[in-house]
Protein backbone atom coordinates (compact mmCIF):
# COMPACT_ATOMS: atom_id res chain seq x y z
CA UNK A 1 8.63 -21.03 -2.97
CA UNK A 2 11.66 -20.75 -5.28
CA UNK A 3 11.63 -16.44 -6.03
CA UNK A 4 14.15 -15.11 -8.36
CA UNK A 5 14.34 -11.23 -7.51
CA UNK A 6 15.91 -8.95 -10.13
CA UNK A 7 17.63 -5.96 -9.11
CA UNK A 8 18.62 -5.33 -5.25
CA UNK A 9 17.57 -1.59 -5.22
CA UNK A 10 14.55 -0.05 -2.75
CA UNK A 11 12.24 -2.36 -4.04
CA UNK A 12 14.22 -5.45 -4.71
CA UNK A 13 16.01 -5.38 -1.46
CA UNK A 14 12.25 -4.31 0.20
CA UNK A 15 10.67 -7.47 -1.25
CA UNK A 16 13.70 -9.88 -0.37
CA UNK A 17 13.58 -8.97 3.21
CA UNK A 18 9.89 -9.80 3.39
CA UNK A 19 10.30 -13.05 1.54
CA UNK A 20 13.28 -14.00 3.42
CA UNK A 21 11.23 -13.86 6.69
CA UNK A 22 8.37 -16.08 5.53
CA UNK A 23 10.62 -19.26 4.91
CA UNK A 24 10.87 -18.48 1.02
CA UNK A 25 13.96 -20.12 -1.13
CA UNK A 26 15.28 -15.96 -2.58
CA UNK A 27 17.99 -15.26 -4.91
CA UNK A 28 18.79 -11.73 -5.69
CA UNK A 29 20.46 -10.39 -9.05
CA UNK A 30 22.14 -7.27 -9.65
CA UNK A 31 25.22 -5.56 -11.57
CA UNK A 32 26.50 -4.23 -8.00
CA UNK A 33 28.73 -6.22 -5.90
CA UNK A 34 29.16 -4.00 -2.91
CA UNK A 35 24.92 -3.57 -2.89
CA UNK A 36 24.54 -7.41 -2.88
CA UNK A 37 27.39 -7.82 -0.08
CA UNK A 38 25.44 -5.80 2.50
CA UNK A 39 22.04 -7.79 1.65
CA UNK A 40 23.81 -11.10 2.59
CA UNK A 41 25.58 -9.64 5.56
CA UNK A 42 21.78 -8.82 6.59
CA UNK A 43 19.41 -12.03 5.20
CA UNK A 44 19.70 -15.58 4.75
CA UNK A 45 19.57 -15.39 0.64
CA UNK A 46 22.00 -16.29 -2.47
CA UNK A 47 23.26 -13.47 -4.39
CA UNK A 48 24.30 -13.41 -8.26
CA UNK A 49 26.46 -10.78 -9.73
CA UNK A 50 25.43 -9.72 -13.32
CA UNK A 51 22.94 -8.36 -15.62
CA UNK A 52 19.93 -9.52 -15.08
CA UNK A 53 18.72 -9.44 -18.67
CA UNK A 54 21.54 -12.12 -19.99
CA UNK A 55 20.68 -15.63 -20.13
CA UNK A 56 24.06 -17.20 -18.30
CA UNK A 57 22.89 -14.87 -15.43
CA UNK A 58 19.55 -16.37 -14.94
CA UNK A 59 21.12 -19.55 -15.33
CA UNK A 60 23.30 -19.11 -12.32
CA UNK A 61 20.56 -17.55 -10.26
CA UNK A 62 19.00 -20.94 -10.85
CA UNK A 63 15.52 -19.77 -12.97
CA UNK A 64 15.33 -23.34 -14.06
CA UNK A 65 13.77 -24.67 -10.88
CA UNK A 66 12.39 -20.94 -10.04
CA UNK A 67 8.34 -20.51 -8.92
CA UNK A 68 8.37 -17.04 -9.94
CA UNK A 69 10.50 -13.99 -11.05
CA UNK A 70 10.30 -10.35 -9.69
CA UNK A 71 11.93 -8.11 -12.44
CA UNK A 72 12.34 -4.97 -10.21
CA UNK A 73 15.75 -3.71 -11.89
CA UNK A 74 15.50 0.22 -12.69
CA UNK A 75 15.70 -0.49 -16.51
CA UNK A 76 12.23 -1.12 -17.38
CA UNK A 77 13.93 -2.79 -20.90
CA UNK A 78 15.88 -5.24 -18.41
CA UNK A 79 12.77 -6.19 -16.89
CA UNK A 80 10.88 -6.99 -19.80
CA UNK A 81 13.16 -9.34 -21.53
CA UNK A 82 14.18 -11.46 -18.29
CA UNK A 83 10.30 -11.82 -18.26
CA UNK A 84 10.56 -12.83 -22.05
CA UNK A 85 13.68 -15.16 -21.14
CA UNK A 86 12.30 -16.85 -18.07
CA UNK A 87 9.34 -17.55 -20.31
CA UNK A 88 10.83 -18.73 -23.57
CA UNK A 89 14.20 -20.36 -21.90
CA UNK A 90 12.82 -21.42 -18.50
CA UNK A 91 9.42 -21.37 -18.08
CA UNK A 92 9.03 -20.09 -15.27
CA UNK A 93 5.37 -20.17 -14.18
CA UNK A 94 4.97 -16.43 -12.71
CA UNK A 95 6.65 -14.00 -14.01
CA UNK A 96 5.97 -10.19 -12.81
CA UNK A 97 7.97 -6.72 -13.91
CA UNK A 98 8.27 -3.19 -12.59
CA UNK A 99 7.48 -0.86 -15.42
CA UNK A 100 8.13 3.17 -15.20
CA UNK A 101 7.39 4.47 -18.89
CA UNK A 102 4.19 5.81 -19.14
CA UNK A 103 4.91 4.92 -23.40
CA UNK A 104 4.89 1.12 -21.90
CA UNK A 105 2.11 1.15 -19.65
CA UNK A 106 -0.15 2.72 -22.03
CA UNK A 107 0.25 0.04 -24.71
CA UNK A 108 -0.78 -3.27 -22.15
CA UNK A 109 -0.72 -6.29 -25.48
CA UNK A 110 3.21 -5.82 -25.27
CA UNK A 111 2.73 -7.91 -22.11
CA UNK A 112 1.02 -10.25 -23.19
CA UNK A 113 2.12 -14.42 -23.64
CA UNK A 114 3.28 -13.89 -27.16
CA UNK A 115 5.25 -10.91 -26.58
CA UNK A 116 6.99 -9.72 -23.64
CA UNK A 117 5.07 -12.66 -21.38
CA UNK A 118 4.43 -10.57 -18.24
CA UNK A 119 2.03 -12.01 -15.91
CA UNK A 120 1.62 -8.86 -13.66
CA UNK A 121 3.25 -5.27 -14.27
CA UNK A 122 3.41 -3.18 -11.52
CA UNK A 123 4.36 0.58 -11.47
CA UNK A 124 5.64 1.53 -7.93
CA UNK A 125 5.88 5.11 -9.07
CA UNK A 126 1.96 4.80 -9.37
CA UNK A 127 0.98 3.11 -6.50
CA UNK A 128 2.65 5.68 -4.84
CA UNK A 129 0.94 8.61 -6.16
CA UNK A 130 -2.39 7.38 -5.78
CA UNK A 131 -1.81 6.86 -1.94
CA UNK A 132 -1.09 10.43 -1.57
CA UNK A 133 -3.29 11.43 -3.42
CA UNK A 134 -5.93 9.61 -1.13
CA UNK A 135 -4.18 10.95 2.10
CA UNK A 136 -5.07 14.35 0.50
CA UNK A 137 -8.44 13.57 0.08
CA UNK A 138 -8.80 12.55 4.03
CA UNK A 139 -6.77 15.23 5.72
CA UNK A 140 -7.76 13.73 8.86
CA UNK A 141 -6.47 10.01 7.97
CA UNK A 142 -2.92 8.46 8.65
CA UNK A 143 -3.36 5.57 6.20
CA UNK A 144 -6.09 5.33 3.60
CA UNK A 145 -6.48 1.54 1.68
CA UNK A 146 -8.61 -0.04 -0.73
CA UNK A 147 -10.23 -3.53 -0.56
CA UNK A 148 -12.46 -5.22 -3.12
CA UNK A 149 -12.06 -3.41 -5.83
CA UNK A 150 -12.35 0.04 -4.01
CA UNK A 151 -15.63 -1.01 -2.14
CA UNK A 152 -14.25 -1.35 1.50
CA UNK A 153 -11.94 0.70 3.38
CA UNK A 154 -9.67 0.81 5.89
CA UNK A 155 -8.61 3.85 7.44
CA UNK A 156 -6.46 4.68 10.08
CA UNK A 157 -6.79 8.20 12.19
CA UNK A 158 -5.10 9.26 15.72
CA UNK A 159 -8.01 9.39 18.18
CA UNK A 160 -8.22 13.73 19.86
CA UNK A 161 -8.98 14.94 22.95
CA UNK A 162 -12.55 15.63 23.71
CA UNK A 163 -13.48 13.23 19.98
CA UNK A 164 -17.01 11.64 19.95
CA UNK A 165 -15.94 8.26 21.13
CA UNK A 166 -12.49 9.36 23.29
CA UNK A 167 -13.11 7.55 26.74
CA UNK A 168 -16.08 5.48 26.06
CA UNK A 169 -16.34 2.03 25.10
CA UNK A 170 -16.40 0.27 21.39
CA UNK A 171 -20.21 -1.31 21.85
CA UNK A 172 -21.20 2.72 21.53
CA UNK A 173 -20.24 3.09 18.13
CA UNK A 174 -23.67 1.88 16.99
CA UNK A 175 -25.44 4.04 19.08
CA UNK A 176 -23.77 7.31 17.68
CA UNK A 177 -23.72 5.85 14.06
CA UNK A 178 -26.76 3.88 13.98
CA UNK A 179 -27.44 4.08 10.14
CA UNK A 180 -23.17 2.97 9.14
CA UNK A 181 -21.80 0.15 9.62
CA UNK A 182 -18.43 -0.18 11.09
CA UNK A 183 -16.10 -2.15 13.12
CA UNK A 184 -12.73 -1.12 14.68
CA UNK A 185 -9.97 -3.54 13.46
CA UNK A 186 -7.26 -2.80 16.09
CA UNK A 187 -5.79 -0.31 18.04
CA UNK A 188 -2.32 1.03 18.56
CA UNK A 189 -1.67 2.47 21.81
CA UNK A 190 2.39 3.75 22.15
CA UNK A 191 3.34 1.44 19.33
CA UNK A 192 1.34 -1.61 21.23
CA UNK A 193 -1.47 -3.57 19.65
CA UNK A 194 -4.77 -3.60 20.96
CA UNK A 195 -7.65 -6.09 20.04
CA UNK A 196 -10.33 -4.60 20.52
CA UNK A 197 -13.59 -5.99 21.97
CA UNK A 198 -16.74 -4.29 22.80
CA UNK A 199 -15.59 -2.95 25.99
CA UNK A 200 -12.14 -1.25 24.79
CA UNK A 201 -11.86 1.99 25.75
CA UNK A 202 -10.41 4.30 23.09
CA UNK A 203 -7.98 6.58 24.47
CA UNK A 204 -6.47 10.00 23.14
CA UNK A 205 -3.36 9.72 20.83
CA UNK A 206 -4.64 6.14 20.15
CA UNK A 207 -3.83 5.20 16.48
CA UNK A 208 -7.19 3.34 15.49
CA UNK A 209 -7.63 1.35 12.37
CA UNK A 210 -11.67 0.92 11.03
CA UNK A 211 -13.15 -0.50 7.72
CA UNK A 212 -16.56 0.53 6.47
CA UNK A 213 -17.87 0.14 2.98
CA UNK A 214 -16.00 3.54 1.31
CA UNK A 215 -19.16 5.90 1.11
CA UNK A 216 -19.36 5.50 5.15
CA UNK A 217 -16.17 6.34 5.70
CA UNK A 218 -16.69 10.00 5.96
CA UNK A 219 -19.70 9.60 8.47
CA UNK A 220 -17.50 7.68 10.55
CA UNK A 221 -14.63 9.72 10.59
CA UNK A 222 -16.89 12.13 11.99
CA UNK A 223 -17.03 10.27 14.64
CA UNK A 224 -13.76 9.58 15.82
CA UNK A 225 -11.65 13.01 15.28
CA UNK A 226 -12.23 16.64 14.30
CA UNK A 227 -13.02 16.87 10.62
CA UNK A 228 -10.67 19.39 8.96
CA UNK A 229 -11.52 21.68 5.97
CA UNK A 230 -11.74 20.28 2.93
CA UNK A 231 -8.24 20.55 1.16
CA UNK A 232 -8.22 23.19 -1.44
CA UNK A 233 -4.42 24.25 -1.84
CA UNK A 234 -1.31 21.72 -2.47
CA UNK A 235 2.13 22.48 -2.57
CA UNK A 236 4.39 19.71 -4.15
CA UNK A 237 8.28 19.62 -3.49
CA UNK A 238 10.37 17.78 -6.10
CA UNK A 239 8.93 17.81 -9.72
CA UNK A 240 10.55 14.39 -10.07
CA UNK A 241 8.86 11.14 -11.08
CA UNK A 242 6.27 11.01 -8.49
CA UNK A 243 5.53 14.42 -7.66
CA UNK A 244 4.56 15.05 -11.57
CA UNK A 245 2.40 12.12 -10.94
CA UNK A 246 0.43 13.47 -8.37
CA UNK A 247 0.16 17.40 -9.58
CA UNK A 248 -1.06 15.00 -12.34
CA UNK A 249 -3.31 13.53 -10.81
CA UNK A 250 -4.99 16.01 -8.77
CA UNK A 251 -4.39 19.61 -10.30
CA UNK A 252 -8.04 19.06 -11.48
CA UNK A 253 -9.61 19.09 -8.26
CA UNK A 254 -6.97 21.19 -5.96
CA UNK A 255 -4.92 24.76 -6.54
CA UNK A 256 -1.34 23.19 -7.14
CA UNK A 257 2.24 24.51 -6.82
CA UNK A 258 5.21 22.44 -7.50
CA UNK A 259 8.52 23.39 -7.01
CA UNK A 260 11.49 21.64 -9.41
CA UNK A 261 15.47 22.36 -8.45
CA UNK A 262 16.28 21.86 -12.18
CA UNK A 263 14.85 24.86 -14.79
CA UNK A 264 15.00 22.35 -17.49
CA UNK A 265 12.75 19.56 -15.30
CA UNK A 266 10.56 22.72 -14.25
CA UNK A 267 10.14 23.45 -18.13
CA UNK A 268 9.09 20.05 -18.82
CA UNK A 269 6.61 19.80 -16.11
CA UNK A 270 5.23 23.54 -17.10
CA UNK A 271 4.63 21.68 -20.96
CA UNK A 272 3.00 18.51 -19.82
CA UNK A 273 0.82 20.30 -17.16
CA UNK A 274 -2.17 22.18 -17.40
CA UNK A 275 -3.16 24.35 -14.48
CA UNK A 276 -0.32 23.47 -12.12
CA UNK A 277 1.95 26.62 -11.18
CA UNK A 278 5.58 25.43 -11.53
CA UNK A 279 8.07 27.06 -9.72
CA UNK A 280 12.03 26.84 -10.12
CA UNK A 281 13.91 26.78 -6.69
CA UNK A 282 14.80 24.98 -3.98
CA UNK A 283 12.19 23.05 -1.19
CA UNK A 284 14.73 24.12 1.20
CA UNK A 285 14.72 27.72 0.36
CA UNK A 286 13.06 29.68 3.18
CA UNK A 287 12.77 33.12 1.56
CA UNK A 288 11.12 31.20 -1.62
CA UNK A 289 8.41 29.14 0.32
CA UNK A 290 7.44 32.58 2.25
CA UNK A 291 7.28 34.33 -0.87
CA UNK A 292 5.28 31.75 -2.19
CA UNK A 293 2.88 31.87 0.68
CA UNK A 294 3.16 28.36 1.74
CA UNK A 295 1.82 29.08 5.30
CA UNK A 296 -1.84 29.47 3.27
CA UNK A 297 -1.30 25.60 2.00
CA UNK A 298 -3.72 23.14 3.26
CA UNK A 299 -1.04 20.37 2.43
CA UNK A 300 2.68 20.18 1.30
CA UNK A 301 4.04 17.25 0.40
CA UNK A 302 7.75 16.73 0.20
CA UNK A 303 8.22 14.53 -2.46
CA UNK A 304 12.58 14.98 -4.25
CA UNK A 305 15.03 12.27 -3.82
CA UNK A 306 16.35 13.52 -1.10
CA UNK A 307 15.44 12.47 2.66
CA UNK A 308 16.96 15.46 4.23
CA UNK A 309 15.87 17.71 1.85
CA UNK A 310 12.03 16.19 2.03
CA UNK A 311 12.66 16.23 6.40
CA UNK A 312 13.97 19.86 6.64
CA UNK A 313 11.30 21.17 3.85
CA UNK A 314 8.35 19.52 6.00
CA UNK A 315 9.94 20.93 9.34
CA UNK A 316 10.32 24.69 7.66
CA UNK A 317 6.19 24.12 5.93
CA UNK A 318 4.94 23.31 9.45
CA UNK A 319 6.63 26.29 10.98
CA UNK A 320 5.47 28.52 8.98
CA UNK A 321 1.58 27.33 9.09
CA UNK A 322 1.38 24.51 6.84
CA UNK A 323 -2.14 22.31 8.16
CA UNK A 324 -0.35 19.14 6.91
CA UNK A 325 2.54 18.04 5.73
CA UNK A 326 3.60 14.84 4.19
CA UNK A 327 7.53 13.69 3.50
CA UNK A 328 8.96 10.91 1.25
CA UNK A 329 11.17 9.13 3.43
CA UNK A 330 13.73 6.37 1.93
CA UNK A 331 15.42 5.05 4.87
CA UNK A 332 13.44 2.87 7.02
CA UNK A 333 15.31 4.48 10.54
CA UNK A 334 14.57 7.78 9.69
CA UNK A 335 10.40 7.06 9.04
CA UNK A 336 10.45 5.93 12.50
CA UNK A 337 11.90 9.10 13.76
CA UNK A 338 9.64 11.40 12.65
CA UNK A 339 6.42 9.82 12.22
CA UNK A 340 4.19 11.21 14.92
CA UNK A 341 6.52 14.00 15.48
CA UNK A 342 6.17 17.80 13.61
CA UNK A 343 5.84 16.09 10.48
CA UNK A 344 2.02 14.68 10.15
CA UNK A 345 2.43 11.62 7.79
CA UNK A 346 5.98 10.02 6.90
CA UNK A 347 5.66 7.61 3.70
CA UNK A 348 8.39 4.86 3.48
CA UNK A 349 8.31 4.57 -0.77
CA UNK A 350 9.19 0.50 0.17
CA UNK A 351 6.64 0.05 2.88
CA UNK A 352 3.81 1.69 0.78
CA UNK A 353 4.46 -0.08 -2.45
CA UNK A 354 5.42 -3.54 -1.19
CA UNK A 355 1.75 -4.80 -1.12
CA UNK A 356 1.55 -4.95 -4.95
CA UNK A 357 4.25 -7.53 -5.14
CA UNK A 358 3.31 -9.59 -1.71
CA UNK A 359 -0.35 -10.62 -3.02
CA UNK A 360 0.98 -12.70 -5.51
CA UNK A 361 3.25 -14.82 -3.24
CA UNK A 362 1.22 -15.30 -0.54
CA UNK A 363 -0.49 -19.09 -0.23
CA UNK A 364 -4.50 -19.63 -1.07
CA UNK A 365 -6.40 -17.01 -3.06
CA UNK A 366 -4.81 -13.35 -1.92
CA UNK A 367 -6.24 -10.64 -3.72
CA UNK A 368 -4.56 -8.04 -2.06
CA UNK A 369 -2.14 -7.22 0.74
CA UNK A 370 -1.16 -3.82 2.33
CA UNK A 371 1.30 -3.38 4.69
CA UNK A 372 0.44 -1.36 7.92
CA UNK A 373 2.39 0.13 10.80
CA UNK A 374 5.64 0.27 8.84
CA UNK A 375 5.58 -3.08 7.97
CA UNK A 376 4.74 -4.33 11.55
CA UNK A 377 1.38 -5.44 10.33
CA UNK A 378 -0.12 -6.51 7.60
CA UNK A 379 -4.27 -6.27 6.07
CA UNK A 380 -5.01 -9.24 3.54
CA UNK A 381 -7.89 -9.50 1.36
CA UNK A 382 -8.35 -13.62 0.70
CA UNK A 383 -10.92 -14.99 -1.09
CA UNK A 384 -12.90 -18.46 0.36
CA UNK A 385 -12.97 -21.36 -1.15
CA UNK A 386 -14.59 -24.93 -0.87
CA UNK A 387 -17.05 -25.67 1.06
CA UNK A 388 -17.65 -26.50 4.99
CA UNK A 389 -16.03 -30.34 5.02
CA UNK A 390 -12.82 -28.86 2.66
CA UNK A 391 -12.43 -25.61 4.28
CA UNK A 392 -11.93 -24.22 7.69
CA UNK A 393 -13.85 -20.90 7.46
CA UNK A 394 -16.77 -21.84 4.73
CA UNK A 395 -20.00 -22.38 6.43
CA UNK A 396 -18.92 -21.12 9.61
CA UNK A 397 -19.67 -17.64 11.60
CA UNK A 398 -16.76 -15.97 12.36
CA UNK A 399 -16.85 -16.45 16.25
CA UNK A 400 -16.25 -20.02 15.33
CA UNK A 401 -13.40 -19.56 13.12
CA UNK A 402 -9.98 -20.38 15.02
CA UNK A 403 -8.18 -17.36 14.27
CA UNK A 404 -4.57 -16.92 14.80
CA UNK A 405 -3.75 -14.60 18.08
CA UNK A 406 -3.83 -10.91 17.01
CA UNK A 407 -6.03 -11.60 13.40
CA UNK A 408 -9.24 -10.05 13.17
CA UNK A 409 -11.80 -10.42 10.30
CA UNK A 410 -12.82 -6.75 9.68
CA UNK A 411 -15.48 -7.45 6.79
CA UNK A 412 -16.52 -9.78 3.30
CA UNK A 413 -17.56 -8.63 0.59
CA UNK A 414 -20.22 -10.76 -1.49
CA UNK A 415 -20.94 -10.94 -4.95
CA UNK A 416 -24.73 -10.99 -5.38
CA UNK A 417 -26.98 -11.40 -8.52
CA UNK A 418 -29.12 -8.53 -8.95
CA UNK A 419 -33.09 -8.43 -10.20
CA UNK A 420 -33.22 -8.67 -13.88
CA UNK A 421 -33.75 -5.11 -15.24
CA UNK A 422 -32.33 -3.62 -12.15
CA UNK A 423 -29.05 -2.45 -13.43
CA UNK A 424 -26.54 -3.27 -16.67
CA UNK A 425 -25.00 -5.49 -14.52
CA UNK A 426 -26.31 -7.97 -13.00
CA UNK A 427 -24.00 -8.73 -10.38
CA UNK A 428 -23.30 -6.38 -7.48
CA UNK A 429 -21.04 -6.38 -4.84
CA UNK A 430 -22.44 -6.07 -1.08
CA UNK A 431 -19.93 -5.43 1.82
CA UNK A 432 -21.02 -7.01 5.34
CA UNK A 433 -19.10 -5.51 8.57
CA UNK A 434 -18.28 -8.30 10.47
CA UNK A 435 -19.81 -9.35 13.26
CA UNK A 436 -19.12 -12.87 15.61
CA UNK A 437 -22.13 -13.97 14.05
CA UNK A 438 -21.61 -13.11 10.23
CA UNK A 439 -21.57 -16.19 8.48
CA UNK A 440 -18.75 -16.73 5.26
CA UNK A 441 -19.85 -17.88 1.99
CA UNK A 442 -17.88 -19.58 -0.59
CA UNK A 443 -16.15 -17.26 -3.29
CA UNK A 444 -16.61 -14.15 -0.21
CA UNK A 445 -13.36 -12.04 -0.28
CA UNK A 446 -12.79 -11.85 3.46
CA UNK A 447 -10.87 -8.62 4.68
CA UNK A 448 -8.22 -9.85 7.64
CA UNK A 449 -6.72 -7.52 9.83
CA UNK A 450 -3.00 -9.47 10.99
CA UNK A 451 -1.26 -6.73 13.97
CA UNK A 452 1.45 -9.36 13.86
CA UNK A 453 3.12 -10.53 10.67
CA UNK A 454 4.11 -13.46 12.06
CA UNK A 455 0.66 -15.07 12.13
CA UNK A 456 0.12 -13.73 8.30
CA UNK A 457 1.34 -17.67 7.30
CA UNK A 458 -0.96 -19.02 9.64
CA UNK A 459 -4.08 -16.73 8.49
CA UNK A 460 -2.97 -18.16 4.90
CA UNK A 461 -2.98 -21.86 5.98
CA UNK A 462 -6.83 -21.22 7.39
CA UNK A 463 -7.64 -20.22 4.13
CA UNK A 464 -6.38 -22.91 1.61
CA UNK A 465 -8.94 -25.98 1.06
CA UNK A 466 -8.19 -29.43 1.64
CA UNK A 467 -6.31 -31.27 -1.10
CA UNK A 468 -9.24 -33.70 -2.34
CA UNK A 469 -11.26 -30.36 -2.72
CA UNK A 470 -11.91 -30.25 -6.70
């Protein structure tokens, strides 16, 4: 696939690295020379120096034979007429824009074919904030994503000492949880992957990835590690873009502090907030956090600009009896460093967001993708198609599926027509755990678990129907 990516910051330079590795034709656009230098030194790509939003630019970056844009500049005005361009000029078949404004995002026909011609807007900012804000609902979890429209789960949680199911083998998981459905999708043991089988024994410190339909999740939780309090207090470090987001987002439901470095940005947030306690200071400030009484937060989430700042605020909350703390971490070396460690849950902005943008280049019908593990893995949500002579997984129960090495199918969710009279609707969605002798349906969305990204073309090719398939 010819991709024309626009703008080489976080995200741009995020998304061409990923797209470089599956065999993709990239070309990256951006106003700074020195930024594009060090992505060729690193990737097998073309680079154009310019502004993305110019028609000679686009031209050079060659959007006349281009599959698809990705308008990721940090000009959300950029973005929106290269979309406009490679729609009017080059018709370019997919065309998809990163959008900040809140002014933009809340007016959707400006998108549309006769006006700004965006196929897909995505706001990073957003997807970002509502992953927190999910890793603040399960205290307990490492890694909380969505599937099917929110109806499956997958959910990843470090296995205790002395937990339910520490020591004994898979096949027992129905005999402690005999009413929920579950299955364990792998297992990472010291950074290795594990497929599990019925006999695996889950060990302490194992990192253990399971996917239930989301009201189970809870019960099942139970099983595998200590349930902690419910979350009641939140203190938020950096009142920038994301962290207004998420005192946003959850001041309703949790007692919230922020704390902004700028008294003009803290005044702001104070005006557009409602029960949030803004504070003006610095996340690094010792005497301010004990004064503040941060050692009585349930979970602090360091969330400014700055790595260090968001490391050495995390390392100062723990110390002084934070239960959790989660840090915003840029730089790809540094997440590895101190994930695991005193900090609880380190969030790479790239790694968390990059999902949005891969599900609409993968091959066959991918409805969404979320990158696991750092980007070392990958779950997939495809949807089948055909039928058993045009497709390789149609008509067929999953032990007889030939799945790449280190791809597991973790469950499908079915659309099924409801009793008249039984609901509004009368469609309903019903999520099957899978089992080796689960059978798939055409038009199921199949949940595949991928420990190595690798296989994630092959997994794609198992999907797509024959060519005489109509």
């Amino acid at each position: 696939m010819r991709i024309v990516i626009l703008g080489a910051g976080q995200v741009g330079s995020s998304v061409a690295e990923n797209l470089v590795s599956e065999a993709n034709d990239i070309t990256v656009v951006d106003t700074d020379a020195g930024r594009l230098r060090k992505l060729q030194d690193r990737l097998d790509l073309r680079t154009v120096v310019g502004n993305a939003g110019h028609p000679e630019v686009l031209e050079r970056a060659g959007a006349r034979d281009a599959d698809m844009i990705l308008a990721v500049t940090q000009s959300d005005e950029t973005n929106l007429v290269a979309c406009k361009l490679a729609a009017t000029m080059f018709n370019i078949p997919t065309k998809i824009a990163r959008i900040r404004a809140a002014d933009y995002l809340s007016h959707p026909e400006m998108f549309s074919p006769e006006n700004f011609a965006v196929d897909t807007v995505i706001c990073p900012e957003q997807v970002l904030t509502d992953y927190i804000a999910k890793l603040i609902e399960f205290p307990e979890s490492l890694q909380v994503l969505e599937f099917a429209g929110g109806s499956v789960s997958l959910v990843a949680v470090r296995a205790f000492h002395g937990g339910p199911l520490v020591g004994k083998e898979l096949q027992t998981i129905r005999k402690h949880l005999p009413n929920l459905d579950t299955r364990v999708a792998a297992i990472f043991r010291q950074d290795s992957p594990i497929i599990p089988d019925a006999t695996t024994v889950i060990e302490a410190g194992d990192e253990v990835f399971f996917i239930a339909a989301t009201e189970h999740i809870r019960g099942v939780m139970r099983e595998l590690r200590r349930m902690d309090k419910p979350v009641k207090r939140v203190m938020i470090g950096g009142g920038g873009n994301i962290g207004r987001r998420l005192a946003k987002a959850i001041e309703d439901r949790y007692d919230v502090k922020i704390i902004e470095y700028s008294k003009n940005g803290a005044e702001k947030l104070a005006a557009e907030l409602k029960t949030t306690l803004v504070l003006v200071g610095d996340v690094t400030d010792e005497d301010l956090l004990q004064a503040e009484n941060i050692g009585d937060m349930d979970v602090y989430c360091a969330l400014t600009n700055d790595d260090e700042n968001n490391i050495m605020s995390s390392l100062l909350a723990k110390r002084m009896g934070v239960r959790r703390v989660v840090a915003l971490i840029n730089r790809g070396s540094y997440v590895n460093l101190v994930q695991a460690g005193q900090i609880d849950i380190a969030i790479s902005p790239a790694q968390a967001t990059i999902g949005t943008l891969l599900a609409h280049v993968r091959h066959g019908d991918c409805v969404a993708v979320h990158s696991l593990r750092r980007g070392a893995a990958e779950a997939l949500e495809l949807v089948a198609h055909g039928d058993f002579k045009s497709s390789k997984v149609v008509g067929r129960r999953i032990e007889q599926i030939s799945l790449p090495p280190g791809a597991t199918i973790g469950a499908i969710v079915r659309t099924i027509e409801q009793p008249e009279g039984s609901a509004k609707s009368s469609l309903k969605r019903q999520v099957l755990i899978a089992h080796h002798d689960t059978l798939i349906e055409p038009d199921d969305h199949v949940i595949v678990f991928v420990v190595n990204k690798r296989m994630v073309s092959k997994v794609e090719q198992l999907f797509q129907v024959n060519v005489g398939f109509l």
